[in-house]
C-alpha atoms as a PDB file:
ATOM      1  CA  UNK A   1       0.000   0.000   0.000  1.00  0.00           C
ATOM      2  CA  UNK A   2       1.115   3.503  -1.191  1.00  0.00           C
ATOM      3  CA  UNK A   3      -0.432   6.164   0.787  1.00  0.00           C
ATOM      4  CA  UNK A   4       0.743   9.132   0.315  1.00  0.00           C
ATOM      5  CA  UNK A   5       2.317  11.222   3.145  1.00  0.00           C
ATOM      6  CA  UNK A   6       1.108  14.376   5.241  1.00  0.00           C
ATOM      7  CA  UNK A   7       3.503  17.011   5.229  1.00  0.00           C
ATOM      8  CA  UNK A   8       2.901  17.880   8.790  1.00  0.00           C
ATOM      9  CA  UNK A   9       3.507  14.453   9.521  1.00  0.00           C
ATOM     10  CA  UNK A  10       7.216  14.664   7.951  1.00  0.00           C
ATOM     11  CA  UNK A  11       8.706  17.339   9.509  1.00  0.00           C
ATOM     12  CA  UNK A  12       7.185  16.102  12.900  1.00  0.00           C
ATOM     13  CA  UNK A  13      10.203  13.978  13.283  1.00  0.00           C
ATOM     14  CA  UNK A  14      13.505  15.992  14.259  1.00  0.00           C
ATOM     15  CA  UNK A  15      15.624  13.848  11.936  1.00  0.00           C
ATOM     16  CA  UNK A  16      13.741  14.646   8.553  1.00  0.00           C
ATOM     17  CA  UNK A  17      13.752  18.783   9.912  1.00  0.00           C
ATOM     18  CA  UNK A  18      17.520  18.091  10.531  1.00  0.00           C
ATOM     19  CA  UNK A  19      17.147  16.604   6.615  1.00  0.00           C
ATOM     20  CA  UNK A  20      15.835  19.530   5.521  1.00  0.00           C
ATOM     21  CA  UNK A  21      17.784  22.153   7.093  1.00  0.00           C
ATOM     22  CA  UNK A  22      21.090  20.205   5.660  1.00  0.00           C
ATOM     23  CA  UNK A  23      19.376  20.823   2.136  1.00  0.00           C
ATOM     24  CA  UNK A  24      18.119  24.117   2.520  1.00  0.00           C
ATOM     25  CA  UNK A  25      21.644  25.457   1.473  1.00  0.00           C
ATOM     26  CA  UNK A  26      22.689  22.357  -0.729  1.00  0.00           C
ATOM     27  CA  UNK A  27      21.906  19.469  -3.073  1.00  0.00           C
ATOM     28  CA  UNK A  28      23.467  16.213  -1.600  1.00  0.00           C
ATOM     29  CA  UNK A  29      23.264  12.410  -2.397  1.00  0.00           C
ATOM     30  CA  UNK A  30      22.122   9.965   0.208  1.00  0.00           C
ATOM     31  CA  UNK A  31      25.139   8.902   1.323  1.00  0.00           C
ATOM     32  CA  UNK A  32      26.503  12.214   2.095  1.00  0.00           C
ATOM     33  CA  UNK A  33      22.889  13.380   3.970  1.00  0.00           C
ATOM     34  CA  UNK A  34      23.579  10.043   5.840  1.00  0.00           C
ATOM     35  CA  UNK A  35      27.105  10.448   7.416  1.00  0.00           C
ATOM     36  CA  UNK A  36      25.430  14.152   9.218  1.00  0.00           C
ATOM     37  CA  UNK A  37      23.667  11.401  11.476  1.00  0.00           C
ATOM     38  CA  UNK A  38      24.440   8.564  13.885  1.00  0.00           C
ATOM     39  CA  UNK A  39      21.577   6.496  12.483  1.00  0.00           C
ATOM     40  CA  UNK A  40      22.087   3.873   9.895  1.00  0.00           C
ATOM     41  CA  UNK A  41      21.828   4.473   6.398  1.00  0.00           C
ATOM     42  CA  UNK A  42      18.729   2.543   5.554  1.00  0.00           C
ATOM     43  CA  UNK A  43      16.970   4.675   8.255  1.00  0.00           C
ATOM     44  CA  UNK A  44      18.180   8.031   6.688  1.00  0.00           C
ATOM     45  CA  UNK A  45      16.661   6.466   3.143  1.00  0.00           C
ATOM     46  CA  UNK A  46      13.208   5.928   5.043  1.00  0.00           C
ATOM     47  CA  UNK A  47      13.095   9.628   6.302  1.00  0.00           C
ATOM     48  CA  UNK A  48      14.232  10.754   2.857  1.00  0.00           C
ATOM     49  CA  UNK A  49      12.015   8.605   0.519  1.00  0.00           C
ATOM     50  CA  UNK A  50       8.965  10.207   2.956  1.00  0.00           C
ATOM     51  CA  UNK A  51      10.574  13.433   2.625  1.00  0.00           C
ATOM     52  CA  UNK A  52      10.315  12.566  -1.054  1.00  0.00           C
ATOM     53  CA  UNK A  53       6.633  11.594  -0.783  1.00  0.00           C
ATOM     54  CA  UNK A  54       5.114  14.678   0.726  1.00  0.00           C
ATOM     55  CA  UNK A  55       7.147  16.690  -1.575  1.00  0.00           C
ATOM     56  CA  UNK A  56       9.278  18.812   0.477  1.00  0.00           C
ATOM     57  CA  UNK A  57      12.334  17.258  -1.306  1.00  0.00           C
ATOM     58  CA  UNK A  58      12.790  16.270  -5.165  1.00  0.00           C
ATOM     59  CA  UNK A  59      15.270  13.893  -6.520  1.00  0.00           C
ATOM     60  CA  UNK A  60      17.670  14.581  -9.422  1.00  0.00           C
ATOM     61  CA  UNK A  61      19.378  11.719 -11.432  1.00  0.00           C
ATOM     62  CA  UNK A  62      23.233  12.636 -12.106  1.00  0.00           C
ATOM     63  CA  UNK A  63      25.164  10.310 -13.414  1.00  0.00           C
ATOM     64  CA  UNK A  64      25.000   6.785 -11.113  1.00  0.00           C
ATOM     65  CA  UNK A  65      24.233   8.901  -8.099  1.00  0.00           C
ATOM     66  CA  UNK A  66      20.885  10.542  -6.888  1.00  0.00           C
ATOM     67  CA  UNK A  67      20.513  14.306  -5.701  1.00  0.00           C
ATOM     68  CA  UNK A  68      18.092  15.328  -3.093  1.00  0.00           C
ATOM     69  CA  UNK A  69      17.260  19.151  -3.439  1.00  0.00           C
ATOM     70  CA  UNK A  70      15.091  21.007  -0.874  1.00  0.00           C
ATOM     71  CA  UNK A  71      11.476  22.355  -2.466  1.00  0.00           C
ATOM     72  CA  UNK A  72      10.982  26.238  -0.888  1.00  0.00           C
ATOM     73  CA  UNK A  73       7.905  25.545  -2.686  1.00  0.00           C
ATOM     74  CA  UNK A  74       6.185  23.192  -0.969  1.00  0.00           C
ATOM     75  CA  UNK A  75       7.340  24.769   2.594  1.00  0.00           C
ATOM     76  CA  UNK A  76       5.790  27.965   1.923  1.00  0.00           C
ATOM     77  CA  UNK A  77       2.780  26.124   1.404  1.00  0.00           C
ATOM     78  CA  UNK A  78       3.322  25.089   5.273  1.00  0.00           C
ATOM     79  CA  UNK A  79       4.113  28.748   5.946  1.00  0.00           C
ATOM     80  CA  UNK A  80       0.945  29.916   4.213  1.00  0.00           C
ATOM     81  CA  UNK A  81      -1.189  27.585   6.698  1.00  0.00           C
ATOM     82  CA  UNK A  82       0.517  28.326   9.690  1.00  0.00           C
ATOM     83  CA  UNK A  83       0.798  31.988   9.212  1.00  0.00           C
ATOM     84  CA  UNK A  84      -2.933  32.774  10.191  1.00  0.00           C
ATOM     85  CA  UNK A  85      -1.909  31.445  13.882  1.00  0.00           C
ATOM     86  CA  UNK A  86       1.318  33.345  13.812  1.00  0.00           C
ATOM     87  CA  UNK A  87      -0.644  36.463  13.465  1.00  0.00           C
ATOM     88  CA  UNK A  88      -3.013  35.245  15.851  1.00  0.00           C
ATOM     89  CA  UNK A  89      -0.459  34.462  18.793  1.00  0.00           C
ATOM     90  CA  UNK A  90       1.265  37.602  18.134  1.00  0.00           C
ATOM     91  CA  UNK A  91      -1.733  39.626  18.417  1.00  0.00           C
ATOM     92  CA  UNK A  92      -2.225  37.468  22.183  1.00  0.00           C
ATOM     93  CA  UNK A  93       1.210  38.428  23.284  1.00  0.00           C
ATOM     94  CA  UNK A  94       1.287  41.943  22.149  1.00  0.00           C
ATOM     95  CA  UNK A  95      -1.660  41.907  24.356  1.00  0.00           C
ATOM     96  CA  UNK A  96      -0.648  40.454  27.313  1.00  0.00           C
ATOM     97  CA  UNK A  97       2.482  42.864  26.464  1.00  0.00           C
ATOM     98  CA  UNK A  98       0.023  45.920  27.284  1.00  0.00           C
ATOM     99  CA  UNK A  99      -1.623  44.443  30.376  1.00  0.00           C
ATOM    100  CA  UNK A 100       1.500  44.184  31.570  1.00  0.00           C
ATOM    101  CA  UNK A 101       2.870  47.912  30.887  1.00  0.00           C
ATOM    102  CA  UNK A 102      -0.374  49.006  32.408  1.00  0.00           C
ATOM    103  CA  UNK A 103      -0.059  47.140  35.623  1.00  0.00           C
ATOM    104  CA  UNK A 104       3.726  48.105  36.326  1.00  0.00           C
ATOM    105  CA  UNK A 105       3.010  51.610  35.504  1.00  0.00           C
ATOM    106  CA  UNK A 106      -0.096  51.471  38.193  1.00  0.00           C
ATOM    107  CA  UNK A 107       2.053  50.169  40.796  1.00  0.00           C
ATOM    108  CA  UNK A 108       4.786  52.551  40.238  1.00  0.00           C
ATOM    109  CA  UNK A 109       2.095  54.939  41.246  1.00  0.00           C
END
């Protein structure tokens, strides 16, 4: 069975963010992702192949050895969704910011 994987899903797990933070500045095969961790190699595959299957990373053939390139694309997409709560937490704390001015000001009355 094939399902195909939730985004939100993959970059629950701190190795495949580690993944993708190793590939937000470069293009690297499998084997060179792999020796950044202290996890065997078939395990580094699994996180990259579901990586692969949410689309936050893309594969590129070269030569005999496979690429894995980071897609800005689909993260914004995450971005996009999240930024609604962003906003709305901010507002909260800016806030709780002002309550806060207020009641130090009142007792430095």
């Amino acid at each position: 069975m094939n399902l195909r994987r939730d985004v939100f899903q993959a970059i629950a797990d701190p190795t495949r963010r580690a993944i993708l933070l190793l590939l937000s500045t470069q293009s690297l095969t499998a084997g060179a992702i792999a020796s950044n961790f202290d996890t065997a190699r078939p395990t580094v595959s699994k996180h990259l192949q579901i990586l692969t299957a949410c689309g936050l990373l893309r594969q590129e053939q070269q030569g005999r050895e496979m690429h894995y390139h980071f897609n800005a694309e689909k993260m914004k997409e995450i971005a996009d969704f999240i930024e609604p709560f962003r906003q709305m937490w901010e507002d909260r704390f800016n806030k709780l910011e002002n309550v806060m001015k207020k009641y130090q000001q009142k007792n430095k009355e």
